[in-house]
Protein backbone atom coordinates (compact mmCIF):
# COMPACT_ATOMS: atom_id res chain seq x y z
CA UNK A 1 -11.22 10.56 -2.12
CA UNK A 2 -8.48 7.87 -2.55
CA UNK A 3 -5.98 8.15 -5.79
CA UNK A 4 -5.85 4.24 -6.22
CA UNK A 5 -3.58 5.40 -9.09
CA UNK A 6 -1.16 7.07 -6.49
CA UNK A 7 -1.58 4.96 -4.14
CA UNK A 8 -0.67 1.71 -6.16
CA UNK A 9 2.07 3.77 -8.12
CA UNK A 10 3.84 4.85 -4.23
CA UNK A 11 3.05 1.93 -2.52
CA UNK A 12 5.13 -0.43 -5.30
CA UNK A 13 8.05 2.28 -5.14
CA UNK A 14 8.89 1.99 -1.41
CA UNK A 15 8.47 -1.94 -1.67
CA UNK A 16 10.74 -2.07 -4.38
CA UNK A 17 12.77 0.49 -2.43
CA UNK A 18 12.85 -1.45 0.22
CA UNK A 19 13.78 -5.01 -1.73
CA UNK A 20 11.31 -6.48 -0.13
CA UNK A 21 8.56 -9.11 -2.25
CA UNK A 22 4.82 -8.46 -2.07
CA UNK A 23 4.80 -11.49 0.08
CA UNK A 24 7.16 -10.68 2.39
CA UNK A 25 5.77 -6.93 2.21
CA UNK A 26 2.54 -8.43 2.99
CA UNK A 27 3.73 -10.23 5.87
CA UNK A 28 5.15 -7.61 7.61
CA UNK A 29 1.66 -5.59 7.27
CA UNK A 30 -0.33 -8.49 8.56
CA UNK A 31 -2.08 -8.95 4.67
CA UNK A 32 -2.23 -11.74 2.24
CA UNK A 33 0.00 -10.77 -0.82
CA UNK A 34 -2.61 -10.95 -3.63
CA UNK A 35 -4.02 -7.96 -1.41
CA UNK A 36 -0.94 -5.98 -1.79
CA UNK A 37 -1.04 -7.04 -5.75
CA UNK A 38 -4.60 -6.06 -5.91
CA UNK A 39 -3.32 -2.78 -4.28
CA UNK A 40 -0.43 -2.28 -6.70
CA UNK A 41 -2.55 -2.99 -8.93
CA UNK A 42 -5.22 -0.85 -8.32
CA UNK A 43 -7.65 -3.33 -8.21
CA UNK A 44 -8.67 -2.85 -4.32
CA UNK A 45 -9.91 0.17 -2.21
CA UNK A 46 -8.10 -0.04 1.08
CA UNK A 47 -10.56 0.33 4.10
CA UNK A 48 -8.92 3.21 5.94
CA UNK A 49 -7.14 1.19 9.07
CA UNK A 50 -5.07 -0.69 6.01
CA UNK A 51 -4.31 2.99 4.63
CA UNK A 52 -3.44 4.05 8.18
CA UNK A 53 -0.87 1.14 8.35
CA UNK A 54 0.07 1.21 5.09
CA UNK A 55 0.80 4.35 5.33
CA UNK A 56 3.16 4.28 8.36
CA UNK A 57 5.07 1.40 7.28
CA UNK A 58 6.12 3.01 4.01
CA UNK A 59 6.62 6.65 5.53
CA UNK A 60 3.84 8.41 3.55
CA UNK A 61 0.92 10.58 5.61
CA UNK A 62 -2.27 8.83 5.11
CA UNK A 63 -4.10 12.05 4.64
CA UNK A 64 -2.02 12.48 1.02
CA UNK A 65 -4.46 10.30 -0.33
CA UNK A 66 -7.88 12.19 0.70
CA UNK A 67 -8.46 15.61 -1.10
């Protein structure tokens, strides 16, 4: 199962991190950015491939987030 918690609480880190906006974040992923707020926000479920890419782009194993 999926820690949207965690999830939202890492995936706003590295952006920030990185200096990059949740548009511009977004962009890069091939998302809108009130998907990556939803995210942050921990409003959405990601459907696995968006975990899987997520995931890379930030540097975080995708399988942290299943228990």
């Amino acid at each position: 199962m999926i820690d949207l918690n965690e999830l939202a609480r890492m995936l706003k880190k590295k952006r920030r991190e990185s200096g990059l906006s949740q548009e511009d974040f977004a962009e890069k992923l091939g998302f809108t950015g009130s998907y990556i707020s939803r995210l942050e926000n921990g409003k959405v479920s990601p459907t696995f491939k968006s975990l899987v890419q997520i995931s890379e782009h930030i540097g975080i194993k995708a399988k942290l987030f299943f228990g």
